[in-house]
N, C-alpha and C. Protein backbone atom coordinates (compact mmCIF):
# COMPACT_ATOMS: atom_id res chain seq x y z
N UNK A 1 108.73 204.78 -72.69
CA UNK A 1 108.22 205.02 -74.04
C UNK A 1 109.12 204.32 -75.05
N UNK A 2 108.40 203.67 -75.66
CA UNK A 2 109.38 202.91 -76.81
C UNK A 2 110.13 204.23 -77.92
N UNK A 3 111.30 203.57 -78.88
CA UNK A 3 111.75 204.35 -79.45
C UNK A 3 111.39 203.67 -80.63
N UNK A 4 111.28 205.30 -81.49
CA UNK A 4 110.21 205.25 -82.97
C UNK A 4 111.68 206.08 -83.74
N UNK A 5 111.70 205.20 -84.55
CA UNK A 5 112.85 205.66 -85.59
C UNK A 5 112.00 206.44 -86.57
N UNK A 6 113.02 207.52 -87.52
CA UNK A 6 112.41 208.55 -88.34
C UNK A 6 112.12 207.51 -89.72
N UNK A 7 110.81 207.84 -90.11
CA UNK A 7 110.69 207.07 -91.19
C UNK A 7 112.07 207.10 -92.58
N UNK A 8 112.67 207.83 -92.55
CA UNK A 8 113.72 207.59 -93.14
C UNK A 8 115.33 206.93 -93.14
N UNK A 9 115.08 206.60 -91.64
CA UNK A 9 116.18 205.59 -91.85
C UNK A 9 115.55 204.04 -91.32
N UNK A 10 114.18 203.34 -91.68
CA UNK A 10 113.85 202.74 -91.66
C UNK A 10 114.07 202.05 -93.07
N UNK A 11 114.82 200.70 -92.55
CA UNK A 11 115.20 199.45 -93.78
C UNK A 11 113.98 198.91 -94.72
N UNK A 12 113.94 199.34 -95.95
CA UNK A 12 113.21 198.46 -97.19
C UNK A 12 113.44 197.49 -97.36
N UNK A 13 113.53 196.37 -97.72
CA UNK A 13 114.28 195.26 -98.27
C UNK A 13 113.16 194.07 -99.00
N UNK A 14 113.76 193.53 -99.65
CA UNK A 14 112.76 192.20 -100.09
C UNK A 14 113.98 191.08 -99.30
N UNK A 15 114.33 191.14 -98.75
CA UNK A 15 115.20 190.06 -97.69
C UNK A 15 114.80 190.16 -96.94
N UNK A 16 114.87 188.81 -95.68
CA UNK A 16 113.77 188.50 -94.87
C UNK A 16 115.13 189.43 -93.78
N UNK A 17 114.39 189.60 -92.89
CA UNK A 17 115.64 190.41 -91.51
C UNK A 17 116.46 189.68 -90.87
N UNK A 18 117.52 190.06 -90.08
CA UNK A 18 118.54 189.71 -89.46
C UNK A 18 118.02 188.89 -88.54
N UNK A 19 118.54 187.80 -88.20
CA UNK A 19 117.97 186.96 -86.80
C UNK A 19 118.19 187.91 -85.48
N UNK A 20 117.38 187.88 -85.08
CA UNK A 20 116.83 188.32 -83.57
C UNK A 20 115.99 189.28 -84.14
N UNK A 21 115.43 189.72 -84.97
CA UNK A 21 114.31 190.83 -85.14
C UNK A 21 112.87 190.15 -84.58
N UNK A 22 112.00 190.93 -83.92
CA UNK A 22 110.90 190.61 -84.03
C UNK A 22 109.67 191.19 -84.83
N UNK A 23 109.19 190.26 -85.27
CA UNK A 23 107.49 190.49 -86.18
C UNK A 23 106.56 191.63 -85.06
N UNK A 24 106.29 192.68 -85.84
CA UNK A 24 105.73 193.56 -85.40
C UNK A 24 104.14 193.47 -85.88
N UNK A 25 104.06 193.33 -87.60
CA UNK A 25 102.91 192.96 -88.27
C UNK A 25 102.61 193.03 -89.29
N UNK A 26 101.82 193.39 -90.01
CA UNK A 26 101.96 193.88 -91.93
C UNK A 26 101.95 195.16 -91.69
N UNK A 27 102.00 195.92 -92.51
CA UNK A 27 101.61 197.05 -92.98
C UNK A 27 102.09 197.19 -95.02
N UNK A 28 101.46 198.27 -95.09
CA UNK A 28 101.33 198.48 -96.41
C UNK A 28 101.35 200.11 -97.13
N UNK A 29 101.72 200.26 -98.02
CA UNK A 29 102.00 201.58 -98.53
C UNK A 29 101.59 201.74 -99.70
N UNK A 30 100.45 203.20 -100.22
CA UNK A 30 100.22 202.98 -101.71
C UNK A 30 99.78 204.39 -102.03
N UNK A 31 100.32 204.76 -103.23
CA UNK A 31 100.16 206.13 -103.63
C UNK A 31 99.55 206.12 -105.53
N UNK A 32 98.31 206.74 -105.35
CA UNK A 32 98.14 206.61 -107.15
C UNK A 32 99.01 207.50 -108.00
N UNK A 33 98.84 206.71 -109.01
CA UNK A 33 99.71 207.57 -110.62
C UNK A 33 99.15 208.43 -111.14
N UNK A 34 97.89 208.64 -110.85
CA UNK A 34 97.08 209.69 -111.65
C UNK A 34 97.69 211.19 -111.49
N UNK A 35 98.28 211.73 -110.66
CA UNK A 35 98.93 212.85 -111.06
C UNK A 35 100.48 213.07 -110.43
N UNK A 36 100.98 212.20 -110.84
CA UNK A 36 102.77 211.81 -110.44
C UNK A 36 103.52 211.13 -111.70
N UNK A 37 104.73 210.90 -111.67
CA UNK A 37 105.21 210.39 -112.69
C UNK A 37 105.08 208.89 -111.92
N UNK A 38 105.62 207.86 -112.53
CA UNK A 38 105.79 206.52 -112.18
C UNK A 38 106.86 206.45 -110.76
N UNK A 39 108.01 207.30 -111.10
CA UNK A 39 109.22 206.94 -110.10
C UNK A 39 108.72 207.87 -109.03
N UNK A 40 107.77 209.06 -108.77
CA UNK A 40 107.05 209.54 -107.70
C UNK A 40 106.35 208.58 -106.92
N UNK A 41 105.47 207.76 -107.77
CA UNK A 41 104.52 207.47 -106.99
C UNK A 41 105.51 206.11 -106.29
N UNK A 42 106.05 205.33 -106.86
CA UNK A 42 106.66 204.41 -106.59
C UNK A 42 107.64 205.04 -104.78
N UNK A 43 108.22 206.54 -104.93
CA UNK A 43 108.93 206.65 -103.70
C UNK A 43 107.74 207.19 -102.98
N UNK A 44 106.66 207.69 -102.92
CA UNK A 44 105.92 208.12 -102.36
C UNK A 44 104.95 207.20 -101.17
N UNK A 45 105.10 205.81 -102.39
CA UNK A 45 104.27 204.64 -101.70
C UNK A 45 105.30 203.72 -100.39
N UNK A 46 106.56 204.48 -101.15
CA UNK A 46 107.86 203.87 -100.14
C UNK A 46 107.56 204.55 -98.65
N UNK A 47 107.61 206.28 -98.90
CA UNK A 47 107.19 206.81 -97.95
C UNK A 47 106.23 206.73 -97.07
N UNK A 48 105.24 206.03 -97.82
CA UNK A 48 103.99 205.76 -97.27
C UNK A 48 104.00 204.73 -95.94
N UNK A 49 105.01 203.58 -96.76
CA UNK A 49 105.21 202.41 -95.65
C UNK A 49 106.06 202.47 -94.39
N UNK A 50 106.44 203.16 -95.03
CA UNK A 50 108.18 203.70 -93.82
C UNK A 50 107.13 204.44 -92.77
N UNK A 51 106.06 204.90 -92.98
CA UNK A 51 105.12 205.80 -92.01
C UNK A 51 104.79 205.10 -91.46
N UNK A 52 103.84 204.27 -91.97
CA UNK A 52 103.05 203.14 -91.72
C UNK A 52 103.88 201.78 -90.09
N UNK A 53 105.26 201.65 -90.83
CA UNK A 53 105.74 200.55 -90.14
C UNK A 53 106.53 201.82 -88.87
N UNK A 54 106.72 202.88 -88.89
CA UNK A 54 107.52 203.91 -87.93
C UNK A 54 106.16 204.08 -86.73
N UNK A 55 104.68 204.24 -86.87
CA UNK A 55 103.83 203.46 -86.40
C UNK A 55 104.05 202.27 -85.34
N UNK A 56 104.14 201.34 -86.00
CA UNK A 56 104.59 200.32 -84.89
C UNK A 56 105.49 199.89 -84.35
N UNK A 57 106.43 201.27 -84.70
CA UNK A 57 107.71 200.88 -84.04
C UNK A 57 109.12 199.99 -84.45
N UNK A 58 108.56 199.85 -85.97
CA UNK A 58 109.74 198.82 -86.76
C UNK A 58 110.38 200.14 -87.25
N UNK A 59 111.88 199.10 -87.33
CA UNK A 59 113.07 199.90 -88.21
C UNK A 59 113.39 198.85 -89.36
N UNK A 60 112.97 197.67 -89.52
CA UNK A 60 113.30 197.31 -90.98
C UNK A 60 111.57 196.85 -91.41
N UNK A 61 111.86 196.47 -92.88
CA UNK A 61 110.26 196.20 -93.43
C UNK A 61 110.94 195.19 -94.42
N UNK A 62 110.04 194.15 -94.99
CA UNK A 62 110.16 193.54 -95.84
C UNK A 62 109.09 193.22 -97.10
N UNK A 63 109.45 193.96 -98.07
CA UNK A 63 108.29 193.72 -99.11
C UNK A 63 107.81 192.59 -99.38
N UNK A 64 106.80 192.15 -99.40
CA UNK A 64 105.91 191.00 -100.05
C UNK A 64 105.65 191.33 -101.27
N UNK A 65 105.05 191.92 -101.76
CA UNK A 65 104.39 192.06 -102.97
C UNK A 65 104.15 193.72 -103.35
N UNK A 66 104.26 193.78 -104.85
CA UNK A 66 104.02 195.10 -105.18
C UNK A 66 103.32 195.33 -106.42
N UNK A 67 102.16 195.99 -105.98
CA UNK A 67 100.91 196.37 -107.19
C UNK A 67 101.65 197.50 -108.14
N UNK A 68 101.73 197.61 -109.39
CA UNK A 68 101.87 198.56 -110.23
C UNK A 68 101.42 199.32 -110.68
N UNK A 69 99.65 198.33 -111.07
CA UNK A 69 99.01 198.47 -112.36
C UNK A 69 98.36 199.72 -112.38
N UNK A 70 97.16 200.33 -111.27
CA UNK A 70 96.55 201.83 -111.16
C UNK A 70 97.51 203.15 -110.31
N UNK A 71 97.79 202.12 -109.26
CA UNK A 71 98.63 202.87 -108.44
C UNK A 71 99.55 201.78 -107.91
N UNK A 72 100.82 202.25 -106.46
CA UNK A 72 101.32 201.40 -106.07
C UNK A 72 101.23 201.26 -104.73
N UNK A 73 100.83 199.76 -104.68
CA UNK A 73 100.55 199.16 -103.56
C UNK A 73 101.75 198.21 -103.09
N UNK A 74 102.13 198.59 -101.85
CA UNK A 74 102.79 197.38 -101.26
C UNK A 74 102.59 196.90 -100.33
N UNK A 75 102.69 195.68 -100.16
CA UNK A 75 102.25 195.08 -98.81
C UNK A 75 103.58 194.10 -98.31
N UNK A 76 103.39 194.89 -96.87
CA UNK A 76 105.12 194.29 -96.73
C UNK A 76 104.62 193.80 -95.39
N UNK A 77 105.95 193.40 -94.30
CA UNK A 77 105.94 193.28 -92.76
C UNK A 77 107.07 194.08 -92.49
N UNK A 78 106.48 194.03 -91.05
CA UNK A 78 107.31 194.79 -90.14
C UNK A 78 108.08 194.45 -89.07
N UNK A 79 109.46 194.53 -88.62
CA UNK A 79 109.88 194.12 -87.70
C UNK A 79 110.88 195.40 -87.04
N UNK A 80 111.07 194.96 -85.58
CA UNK A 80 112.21 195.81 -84.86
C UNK A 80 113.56 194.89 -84.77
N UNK A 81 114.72 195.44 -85.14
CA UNK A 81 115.98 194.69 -84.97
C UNK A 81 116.50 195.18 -84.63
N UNK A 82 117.27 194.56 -83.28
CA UNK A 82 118.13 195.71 -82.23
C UNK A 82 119.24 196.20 -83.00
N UNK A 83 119.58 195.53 -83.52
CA UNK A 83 121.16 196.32 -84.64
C UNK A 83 120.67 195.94 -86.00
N UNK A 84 120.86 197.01 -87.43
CA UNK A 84 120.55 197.10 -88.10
C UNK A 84 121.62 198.01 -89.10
N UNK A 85 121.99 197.92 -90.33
CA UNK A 85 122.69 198.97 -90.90
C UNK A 85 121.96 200.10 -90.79
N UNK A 86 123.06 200.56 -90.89
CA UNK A 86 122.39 202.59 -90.92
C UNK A 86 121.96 203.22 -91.85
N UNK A 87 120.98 204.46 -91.71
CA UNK A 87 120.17 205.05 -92.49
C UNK A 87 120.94 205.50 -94.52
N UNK A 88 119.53 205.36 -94.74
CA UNK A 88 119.80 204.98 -96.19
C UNK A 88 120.21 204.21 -96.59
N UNK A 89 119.70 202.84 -96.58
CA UNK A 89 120.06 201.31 -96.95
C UNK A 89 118.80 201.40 -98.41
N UNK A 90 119.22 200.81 -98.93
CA UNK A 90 118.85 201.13 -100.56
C UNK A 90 117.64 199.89 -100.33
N UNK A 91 116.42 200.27 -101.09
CA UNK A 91 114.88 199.19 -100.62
C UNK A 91 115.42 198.39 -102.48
N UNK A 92 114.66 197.29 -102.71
CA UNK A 92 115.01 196.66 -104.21
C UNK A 92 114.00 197.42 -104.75
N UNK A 93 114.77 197.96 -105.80
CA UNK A 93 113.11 198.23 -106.82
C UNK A 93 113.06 197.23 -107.88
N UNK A 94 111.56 196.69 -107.67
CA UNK A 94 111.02 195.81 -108.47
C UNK A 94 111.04 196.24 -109.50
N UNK A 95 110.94 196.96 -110.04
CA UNK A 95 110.95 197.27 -111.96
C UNK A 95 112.07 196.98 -112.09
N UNK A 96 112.94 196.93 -111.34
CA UNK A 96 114.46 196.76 -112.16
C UNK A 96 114.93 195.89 -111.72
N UNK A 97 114.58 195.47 -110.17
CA UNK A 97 115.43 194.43 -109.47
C UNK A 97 116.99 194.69 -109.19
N UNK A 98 117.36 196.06 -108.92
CA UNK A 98 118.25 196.49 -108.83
C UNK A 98 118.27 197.42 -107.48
N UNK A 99 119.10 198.17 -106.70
CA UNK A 99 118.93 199.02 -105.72
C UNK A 99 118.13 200.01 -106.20
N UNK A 100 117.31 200.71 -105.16
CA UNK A 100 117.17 202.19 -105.44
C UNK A 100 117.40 202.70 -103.92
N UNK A 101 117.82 203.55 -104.19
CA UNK A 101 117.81 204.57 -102.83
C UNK A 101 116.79 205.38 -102.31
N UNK A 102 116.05 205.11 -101.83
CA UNK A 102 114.82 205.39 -101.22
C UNK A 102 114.67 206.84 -99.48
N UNK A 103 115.93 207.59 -99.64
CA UNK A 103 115.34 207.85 -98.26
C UNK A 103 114.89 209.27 -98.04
C-alpha cells in the first residue's frame, strides 16, 4: 500500500519541486467567499488542495494559478518527493507574495 501523507504536512509552493520528484497530476482547490471572510476562504481552498493532491499520493504541490474574483480557485500539480522539508512549510500567498503559513 502506498504511503498517503496527512494533508497537512503536504508542501504548497509556487516553486517548481526538488529534482527527483515525480509528476503525479493536476489537481485543484476552491472554496467560495460568500459566507467566509477572504483569509478563510483563501486557507480553506488551501485545504481543499492538500486533500485533493493527499489523494494521489503527493507530498508537495505547486501552484499554477489562483482565481480570486467569486471564490478561490487554484489549480496547481502534484508530485511525490522522496525527501522533502518537514511539515508546515509556509505555501506563497499571492495577495501578498509573501509566506503564509498554511497548515
Amino acid at each position: 500500500m502506498e504511503e498517503r501523507h496527512p494533508p497537512r504536512e503536504i508542501q504548497v509552493s509556487k516553486a517548481e519541486p526538488p529534482a527527483g520528484c515525480k509528476a503525479l497530476g493536476t489537481v485543484a482547490g476552491d472554496r467560495t467567499r460568500w459566507l467566509m471572510e477572504a483569509d478563510q476562504s483563501y486557507e480553506s481552498a488551501i485545504s481543499n488542495l492538500r486533500q485533493e493532491a493527499q489523494k494521489k499520493g503527493a507530498n508537495y504541490v505547486v501552484m499554477d494559478s489562483v482565481d480570486d474574483r467569486h471564490n478561490y480557485l487554484i489549480l496547481a500539480r502534484a508530485f511525490f518527493c522522496p525527501a522533502q522539508p518537514g511539515p508546515g512549510a509556509p505555501a506563497t500567498d499571492p495577495r501578498s507574495r509573501s509566506p503564509a503559513w498554511t497548515s
